[in-house]
PDB file of N, CA and C in Angstrom:
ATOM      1  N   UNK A   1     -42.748 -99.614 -19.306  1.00  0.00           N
ATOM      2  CA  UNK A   1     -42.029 -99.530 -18.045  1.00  0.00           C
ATOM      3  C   UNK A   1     -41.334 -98.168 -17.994  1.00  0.00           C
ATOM      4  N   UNK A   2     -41.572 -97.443 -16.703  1.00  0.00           N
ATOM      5  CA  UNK A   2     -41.270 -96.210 -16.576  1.00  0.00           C
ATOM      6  C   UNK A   2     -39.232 -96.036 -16.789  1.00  0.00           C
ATOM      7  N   UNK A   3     -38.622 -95.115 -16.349  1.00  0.00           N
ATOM      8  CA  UNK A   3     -37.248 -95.381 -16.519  1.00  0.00           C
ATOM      9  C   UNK A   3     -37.185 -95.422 -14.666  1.00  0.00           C
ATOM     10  N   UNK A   4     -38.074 -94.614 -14.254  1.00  0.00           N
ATOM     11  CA  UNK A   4     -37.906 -95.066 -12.533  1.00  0.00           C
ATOM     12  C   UNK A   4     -37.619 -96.978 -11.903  1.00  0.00           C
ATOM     13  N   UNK A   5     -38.691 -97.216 -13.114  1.00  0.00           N
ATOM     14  CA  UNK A   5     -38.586 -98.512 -12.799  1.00  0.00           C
ATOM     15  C   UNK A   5     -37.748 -99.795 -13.231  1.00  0.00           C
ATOM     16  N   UNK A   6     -37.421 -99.054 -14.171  1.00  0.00           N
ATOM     17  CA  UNK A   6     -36.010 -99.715 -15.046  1.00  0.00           C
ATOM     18  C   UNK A   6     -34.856 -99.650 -14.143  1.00  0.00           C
ATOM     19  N   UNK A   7     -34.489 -98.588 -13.488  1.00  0.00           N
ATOM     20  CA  UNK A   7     -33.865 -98.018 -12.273  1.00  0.00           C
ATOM     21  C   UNK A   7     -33.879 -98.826 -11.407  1.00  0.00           C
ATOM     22  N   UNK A   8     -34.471 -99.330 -11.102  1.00  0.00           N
ATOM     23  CA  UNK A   8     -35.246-100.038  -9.353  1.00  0.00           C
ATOM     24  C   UNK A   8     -34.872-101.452 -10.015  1.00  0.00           C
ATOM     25  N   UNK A   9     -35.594-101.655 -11.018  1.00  0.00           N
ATOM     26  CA  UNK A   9     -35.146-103.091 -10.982  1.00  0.00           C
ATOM     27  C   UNK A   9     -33.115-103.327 -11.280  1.00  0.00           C
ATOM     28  N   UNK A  10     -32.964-102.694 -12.247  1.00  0.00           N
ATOM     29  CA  UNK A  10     -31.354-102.746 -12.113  1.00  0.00           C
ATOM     30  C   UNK A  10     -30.611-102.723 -11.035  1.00  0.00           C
ATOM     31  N   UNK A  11     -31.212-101.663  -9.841  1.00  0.00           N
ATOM     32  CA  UNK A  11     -30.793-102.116  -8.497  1.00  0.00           C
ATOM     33  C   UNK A  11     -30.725-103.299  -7.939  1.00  0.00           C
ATOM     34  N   UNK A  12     -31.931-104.198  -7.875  1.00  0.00           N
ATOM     35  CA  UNK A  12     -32.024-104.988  -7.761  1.00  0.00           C
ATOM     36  C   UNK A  12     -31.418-106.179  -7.796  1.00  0.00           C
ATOM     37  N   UNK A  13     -31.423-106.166  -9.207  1.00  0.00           N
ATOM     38  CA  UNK A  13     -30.275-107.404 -10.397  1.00  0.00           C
ATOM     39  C   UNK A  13     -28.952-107.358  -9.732  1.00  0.00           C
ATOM     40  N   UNK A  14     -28.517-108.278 -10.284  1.00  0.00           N
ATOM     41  CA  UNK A  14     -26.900-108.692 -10.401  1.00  0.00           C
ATOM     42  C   UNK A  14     -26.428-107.767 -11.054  1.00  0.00           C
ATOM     43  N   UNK A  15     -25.365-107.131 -10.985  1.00  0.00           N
ATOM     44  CA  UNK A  15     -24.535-105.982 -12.290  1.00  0.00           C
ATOM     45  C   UNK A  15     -24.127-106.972 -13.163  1.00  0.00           C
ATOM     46  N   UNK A  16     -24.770-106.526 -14.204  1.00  0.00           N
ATOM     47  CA  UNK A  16     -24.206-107.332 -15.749  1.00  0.00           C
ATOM     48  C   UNK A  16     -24.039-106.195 -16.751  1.00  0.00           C
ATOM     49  N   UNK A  17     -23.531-106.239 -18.031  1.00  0.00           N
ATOM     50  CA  UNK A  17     -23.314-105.346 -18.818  1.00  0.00           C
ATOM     51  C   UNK A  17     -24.486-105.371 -19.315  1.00  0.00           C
ATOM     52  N   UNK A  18     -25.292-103.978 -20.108  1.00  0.00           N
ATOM     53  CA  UNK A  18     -26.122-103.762 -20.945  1.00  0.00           C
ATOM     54  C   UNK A  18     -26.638-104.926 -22.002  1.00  0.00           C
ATOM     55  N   UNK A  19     -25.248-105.379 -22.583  1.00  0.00           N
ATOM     56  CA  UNK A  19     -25.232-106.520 -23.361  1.00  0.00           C
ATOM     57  C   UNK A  19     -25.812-108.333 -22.837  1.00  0.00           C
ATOM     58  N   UNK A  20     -25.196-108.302 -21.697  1.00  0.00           N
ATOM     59  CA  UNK A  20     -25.566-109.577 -21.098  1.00  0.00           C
ATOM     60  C   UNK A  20     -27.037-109.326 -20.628  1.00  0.00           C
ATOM     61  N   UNK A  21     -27.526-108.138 -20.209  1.00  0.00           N
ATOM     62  CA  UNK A  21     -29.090-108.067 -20.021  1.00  0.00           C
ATOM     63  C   UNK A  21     -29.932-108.212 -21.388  1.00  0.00           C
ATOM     64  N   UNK A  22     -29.337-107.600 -22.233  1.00  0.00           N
ATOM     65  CA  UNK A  22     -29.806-107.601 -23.793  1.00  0.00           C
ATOM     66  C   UNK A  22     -30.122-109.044 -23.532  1.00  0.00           C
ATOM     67  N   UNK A  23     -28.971-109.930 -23.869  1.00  0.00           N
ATOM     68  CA  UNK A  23     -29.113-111.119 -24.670  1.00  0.00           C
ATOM     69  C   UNK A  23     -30.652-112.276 -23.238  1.00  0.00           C
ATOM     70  N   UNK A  24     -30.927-111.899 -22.162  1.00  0.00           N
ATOM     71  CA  UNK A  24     -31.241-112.309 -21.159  1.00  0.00           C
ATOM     72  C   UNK A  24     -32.768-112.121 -21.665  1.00  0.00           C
ATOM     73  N   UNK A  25     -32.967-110.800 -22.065  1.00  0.00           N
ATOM     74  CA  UNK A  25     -33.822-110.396 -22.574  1.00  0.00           C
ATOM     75  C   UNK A  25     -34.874-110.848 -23.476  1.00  0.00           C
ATOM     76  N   UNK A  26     -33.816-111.066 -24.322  1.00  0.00           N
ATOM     77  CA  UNK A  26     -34.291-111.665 -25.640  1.00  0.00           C
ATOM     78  C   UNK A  26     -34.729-112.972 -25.754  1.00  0.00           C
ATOM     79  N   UNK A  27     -34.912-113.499 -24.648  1.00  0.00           N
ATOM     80  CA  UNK A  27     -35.384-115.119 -24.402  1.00  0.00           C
ATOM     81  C   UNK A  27     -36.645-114.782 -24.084  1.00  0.00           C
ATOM     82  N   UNK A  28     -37.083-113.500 -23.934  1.00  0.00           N
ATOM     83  CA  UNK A  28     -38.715-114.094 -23.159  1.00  0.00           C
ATOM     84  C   UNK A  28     -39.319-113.176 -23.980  1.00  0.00           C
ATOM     85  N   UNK A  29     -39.825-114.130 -24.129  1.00  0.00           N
ATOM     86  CA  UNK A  29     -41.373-113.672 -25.034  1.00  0.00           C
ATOM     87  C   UNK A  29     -42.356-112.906 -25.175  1.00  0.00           C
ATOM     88  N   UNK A  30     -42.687-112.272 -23.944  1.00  0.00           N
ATOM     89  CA  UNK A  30     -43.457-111.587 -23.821  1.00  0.00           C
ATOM     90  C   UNK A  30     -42.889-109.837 -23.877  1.00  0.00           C
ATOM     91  N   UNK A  31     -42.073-109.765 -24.166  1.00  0.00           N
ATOM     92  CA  UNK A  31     -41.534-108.172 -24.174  1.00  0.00           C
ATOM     93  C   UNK A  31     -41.146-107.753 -25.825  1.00  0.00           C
ATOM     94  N   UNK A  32     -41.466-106.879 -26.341  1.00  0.00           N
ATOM     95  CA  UNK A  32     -41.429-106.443 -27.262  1.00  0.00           C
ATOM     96  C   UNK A  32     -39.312-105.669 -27.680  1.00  0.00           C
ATOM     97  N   UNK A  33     -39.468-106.238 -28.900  1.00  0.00           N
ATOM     98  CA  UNK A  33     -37.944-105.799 -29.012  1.00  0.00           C
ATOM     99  C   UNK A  33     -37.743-104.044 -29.036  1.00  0.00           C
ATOM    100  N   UNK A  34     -38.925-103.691 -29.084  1.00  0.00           N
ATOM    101  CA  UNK A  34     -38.465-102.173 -29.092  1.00  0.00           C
ATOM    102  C   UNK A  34     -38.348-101.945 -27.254  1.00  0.00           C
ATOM    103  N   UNK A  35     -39.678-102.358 -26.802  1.00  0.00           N
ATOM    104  CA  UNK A  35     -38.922-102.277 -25.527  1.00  0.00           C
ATOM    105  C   UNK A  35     -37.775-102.685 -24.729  1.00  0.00           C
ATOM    106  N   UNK A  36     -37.284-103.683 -24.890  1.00  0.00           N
ATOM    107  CA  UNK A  36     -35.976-104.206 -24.516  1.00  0.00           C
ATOM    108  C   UNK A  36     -35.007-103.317 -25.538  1.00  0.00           C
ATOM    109  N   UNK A  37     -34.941-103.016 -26.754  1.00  0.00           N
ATOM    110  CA  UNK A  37     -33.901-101.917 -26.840  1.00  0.00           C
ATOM    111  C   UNK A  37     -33.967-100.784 -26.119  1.00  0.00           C
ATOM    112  N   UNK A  38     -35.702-100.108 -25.560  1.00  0.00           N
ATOM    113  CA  UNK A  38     -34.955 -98.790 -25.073  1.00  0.00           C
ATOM    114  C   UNK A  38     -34.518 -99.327 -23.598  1.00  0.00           C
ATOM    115  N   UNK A  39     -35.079-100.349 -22.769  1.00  0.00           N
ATOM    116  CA  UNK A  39     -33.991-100.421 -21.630  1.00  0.00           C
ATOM    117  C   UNK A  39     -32.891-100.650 -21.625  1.00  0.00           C
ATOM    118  N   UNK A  40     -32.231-101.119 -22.630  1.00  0.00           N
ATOM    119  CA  UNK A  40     -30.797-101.506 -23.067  1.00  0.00           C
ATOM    120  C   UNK A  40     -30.127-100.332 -23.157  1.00  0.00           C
ATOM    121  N   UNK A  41     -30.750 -99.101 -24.141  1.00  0.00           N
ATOM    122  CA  UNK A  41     -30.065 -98.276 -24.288  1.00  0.00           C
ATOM    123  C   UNK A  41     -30.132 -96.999 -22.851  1.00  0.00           C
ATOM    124  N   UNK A  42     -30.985 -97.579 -22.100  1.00  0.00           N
ATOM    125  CA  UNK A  42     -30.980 -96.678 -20.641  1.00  0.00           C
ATOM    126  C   UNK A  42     -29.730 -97.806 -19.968  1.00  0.00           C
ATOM    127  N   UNK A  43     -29.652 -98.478 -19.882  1.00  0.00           N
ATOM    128  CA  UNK A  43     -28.787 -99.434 -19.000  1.00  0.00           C
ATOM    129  C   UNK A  43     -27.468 -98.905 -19.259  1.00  0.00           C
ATOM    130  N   UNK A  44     -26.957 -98.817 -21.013  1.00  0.00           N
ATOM    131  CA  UNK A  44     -25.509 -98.738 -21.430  1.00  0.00           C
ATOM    132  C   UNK A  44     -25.169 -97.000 -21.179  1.00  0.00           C
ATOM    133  N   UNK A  45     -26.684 -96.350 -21.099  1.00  0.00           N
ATOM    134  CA  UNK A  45     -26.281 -94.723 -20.634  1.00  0.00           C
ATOM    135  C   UNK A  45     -25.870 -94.468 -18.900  1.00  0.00           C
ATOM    136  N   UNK A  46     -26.534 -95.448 -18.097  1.00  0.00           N
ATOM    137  CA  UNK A  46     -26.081 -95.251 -17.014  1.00  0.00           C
ATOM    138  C   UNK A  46     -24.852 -96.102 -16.671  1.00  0.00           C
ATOM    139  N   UNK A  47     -24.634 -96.908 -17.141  1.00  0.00           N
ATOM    140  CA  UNK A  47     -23.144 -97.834 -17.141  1.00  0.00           C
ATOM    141  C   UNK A  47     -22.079 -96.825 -17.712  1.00  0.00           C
ATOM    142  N   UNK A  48     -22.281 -96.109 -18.641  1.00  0.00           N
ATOM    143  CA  UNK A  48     -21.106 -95.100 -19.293  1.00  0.00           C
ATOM    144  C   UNK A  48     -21.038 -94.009 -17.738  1.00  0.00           C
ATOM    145  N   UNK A  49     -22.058 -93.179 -17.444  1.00  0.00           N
ATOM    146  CA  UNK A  49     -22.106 -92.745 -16.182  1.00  0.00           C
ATOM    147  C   UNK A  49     -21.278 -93.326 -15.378  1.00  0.00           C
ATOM    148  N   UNK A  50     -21.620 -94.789 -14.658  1.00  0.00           N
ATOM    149  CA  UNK A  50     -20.863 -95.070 -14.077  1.00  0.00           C
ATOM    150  C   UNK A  50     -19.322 -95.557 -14.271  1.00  0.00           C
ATOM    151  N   UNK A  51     -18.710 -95.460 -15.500  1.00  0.00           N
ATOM    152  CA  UNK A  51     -17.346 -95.304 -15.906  1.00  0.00           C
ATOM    153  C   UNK A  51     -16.850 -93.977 -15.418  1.00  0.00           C
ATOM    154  N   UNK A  52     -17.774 -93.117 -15.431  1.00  0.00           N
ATOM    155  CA  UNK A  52     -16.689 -91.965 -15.574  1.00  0.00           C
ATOM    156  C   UNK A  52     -17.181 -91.661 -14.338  1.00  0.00           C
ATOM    157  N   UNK A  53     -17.850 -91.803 -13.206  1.00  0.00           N
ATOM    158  CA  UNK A  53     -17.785 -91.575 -11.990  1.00  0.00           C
ATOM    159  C   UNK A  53     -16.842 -92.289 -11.378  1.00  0.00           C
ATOM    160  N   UNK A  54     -16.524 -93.930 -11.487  1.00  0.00           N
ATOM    161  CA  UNK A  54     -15.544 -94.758 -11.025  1.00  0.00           C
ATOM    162  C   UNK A  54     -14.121 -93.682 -11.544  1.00  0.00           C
ATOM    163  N   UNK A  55     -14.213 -93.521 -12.303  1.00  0.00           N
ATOM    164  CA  UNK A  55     -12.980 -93.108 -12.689  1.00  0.00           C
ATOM    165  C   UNK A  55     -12.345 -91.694 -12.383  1.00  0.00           C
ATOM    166  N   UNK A  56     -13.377 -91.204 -11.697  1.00  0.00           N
ATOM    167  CA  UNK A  56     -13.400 -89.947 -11.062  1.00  0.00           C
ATOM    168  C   UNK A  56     -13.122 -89.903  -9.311  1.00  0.00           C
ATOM    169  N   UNK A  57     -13.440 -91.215  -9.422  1.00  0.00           N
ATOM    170  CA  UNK A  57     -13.599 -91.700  -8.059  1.00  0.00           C
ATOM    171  C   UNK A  57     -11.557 -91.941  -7.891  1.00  0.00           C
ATOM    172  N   UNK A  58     -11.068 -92.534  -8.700  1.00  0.00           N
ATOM    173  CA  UNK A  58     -10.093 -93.530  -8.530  1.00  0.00           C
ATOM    174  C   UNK A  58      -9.319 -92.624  -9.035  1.00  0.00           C
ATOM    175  N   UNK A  59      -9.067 -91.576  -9.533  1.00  0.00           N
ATOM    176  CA  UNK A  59      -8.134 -90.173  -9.883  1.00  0.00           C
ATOM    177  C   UNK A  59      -7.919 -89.249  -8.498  1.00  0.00           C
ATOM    178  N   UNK A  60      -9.231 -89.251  -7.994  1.00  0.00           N
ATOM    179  CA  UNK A  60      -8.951 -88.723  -6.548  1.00  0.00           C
ATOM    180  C   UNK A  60      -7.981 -89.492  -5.804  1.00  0.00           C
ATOM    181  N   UNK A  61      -8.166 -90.472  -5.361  1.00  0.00           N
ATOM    182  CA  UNK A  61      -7.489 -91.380  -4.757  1.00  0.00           C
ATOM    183  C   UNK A  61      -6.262 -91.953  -4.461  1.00  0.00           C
ATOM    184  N   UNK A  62      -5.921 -92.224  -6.159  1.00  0.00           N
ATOM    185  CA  UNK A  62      -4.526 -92.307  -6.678  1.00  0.00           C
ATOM    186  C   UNK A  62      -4.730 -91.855  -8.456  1.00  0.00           C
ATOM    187  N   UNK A  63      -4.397 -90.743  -8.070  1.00  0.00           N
ATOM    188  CA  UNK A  63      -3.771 -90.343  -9.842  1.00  0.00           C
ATOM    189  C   UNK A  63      -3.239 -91.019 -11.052  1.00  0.00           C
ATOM    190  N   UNK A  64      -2.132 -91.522 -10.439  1.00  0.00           N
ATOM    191  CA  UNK A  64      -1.472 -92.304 -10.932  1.00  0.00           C
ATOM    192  C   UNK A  64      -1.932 -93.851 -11.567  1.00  0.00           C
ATOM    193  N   UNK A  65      -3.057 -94.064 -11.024  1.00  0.00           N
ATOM    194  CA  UNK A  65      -3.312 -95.668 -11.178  1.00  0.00           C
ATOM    195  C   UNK A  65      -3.916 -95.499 -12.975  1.00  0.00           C
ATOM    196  N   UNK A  66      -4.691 -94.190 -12.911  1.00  0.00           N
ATOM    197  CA  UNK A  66      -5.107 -94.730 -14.578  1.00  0.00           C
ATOM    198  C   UNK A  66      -3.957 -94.197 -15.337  1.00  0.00           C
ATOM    199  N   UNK A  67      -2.991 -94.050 -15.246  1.00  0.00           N
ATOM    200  CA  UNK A  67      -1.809 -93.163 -16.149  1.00  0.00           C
ATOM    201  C   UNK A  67      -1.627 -94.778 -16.642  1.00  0.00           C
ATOM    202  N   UNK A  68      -2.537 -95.541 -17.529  1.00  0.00           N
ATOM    203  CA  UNK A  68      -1.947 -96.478 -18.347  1.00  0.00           C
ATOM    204  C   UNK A  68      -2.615 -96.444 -19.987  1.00  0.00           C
ATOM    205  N   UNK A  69      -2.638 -97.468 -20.806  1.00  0.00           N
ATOM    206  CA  UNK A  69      -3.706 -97.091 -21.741  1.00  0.00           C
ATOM    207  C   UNK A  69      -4.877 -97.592 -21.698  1.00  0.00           C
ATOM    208  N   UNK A  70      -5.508 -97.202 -22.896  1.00  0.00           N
ATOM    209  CA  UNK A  70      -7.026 -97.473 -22.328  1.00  0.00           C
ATOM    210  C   UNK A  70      -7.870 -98.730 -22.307  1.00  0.00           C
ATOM    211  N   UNK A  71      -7.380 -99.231 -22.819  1.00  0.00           N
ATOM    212  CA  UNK A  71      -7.695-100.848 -22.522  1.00  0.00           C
ATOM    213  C   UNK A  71      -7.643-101.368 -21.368  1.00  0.00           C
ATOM    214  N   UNK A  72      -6.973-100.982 -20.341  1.00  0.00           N
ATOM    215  CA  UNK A  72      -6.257-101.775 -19.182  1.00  0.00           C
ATOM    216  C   UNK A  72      -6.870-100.645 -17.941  1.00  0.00           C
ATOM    217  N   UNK A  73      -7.460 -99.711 -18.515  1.00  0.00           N
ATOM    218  CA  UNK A  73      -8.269 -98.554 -17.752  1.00  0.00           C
ATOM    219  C   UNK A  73     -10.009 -99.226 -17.746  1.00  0.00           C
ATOM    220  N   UNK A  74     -10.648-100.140 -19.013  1.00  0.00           N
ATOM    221  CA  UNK A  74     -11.556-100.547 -18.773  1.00  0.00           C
ATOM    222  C   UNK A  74     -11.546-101.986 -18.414  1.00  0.00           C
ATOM    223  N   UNK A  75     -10.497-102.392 -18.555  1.00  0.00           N
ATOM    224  CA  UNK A  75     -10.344-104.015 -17.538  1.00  0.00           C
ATOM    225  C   UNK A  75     -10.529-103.670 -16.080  1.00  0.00           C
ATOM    226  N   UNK A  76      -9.666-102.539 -15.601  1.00  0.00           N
ATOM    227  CA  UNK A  76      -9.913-102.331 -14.457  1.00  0.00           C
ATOM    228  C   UNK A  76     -11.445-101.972 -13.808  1.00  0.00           C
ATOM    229  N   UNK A  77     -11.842-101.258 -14.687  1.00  0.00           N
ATOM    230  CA  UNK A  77     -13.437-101.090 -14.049  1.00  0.00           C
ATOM    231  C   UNK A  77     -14.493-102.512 -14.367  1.00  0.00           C
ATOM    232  N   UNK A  78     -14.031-103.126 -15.337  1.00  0.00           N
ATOM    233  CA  UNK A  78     -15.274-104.060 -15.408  1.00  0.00           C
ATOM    234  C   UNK A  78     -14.623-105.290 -14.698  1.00  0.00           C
ATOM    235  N   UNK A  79     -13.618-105.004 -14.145  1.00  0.00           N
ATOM    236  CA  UNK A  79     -13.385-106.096 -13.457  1.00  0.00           C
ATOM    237  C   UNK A  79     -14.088-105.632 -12.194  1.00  0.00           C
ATOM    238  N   UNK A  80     -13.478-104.536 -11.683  1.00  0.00           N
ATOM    239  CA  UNK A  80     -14.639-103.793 -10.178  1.00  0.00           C
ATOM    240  C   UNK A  80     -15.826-104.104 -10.402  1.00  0.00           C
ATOM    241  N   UNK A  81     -16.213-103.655 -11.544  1.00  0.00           N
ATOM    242  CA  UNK A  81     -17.885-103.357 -11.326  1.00  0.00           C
ATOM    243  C   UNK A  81     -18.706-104.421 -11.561  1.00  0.00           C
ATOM    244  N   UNK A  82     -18.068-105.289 -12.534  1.00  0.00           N
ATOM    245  CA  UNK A  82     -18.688-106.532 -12.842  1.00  0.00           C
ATOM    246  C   UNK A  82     -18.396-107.807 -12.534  1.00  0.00           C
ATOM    247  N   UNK A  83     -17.467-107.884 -12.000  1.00  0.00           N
ATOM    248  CA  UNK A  83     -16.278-109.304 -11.537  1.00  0.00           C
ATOM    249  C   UNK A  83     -16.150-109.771 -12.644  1.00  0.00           C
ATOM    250  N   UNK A  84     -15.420-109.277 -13.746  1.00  0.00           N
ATOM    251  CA  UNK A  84     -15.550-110.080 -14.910  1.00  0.00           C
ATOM    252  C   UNK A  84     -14.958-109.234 -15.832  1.00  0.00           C
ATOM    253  N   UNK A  85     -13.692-110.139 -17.035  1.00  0.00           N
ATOM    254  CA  UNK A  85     -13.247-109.688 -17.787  1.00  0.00           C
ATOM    255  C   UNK A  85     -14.174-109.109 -18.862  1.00  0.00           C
ATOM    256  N   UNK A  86     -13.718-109.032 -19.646  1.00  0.00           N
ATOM    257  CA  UNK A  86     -14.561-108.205 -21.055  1.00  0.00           C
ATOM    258  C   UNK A  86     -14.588-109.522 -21.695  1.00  0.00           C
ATOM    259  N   UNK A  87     -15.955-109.697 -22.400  1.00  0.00           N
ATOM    260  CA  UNK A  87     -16.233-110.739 -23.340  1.00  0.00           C
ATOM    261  C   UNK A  87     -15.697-110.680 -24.547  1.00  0.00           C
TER     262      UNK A  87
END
């Protein structure tokens, strides 16, 4: 599977973490574990991307909102991005 198409289908999907696609993954049979690691590891490279664009996004906006520590800087995004605390 191309990475165009790894792309397209992630559009597609529900936003889940790299990890929750991992484990989704790993139930079907027919895909080879090397392939499901390298889409995993394309998934968690564009999810890091999208941390630091959100967060680029939300510095413009209000400055002030990430002036906390960093724990409570990625609750805030995976709560946006994913509706969902950290596992």
């Amino acid at each position: 599977m191309s990475n165009k198409q790894i792309l397209k289908n992630m559009k597609n999907q529900k936003k889940q973490t790299a990890v929750e696609w991992l484990e989704q993954e790993m139930l079907k049979p027919y895909l080879s574990m090397k392939e499901i690691l390298k889409q995993a590891k394309e998934m968690e490279k564009k999810q890091m991307i999208g941390l630091l664009q959100w967060m680029n996004r939300v510095t413009q906006s209000d400055p002030m909102r990430l002036e906390t520590d960093d724990d409570d800087v990625v609750e805030q995004y995976y709560l946006e991005t994913f509706n969902t605390k950290e596992k």
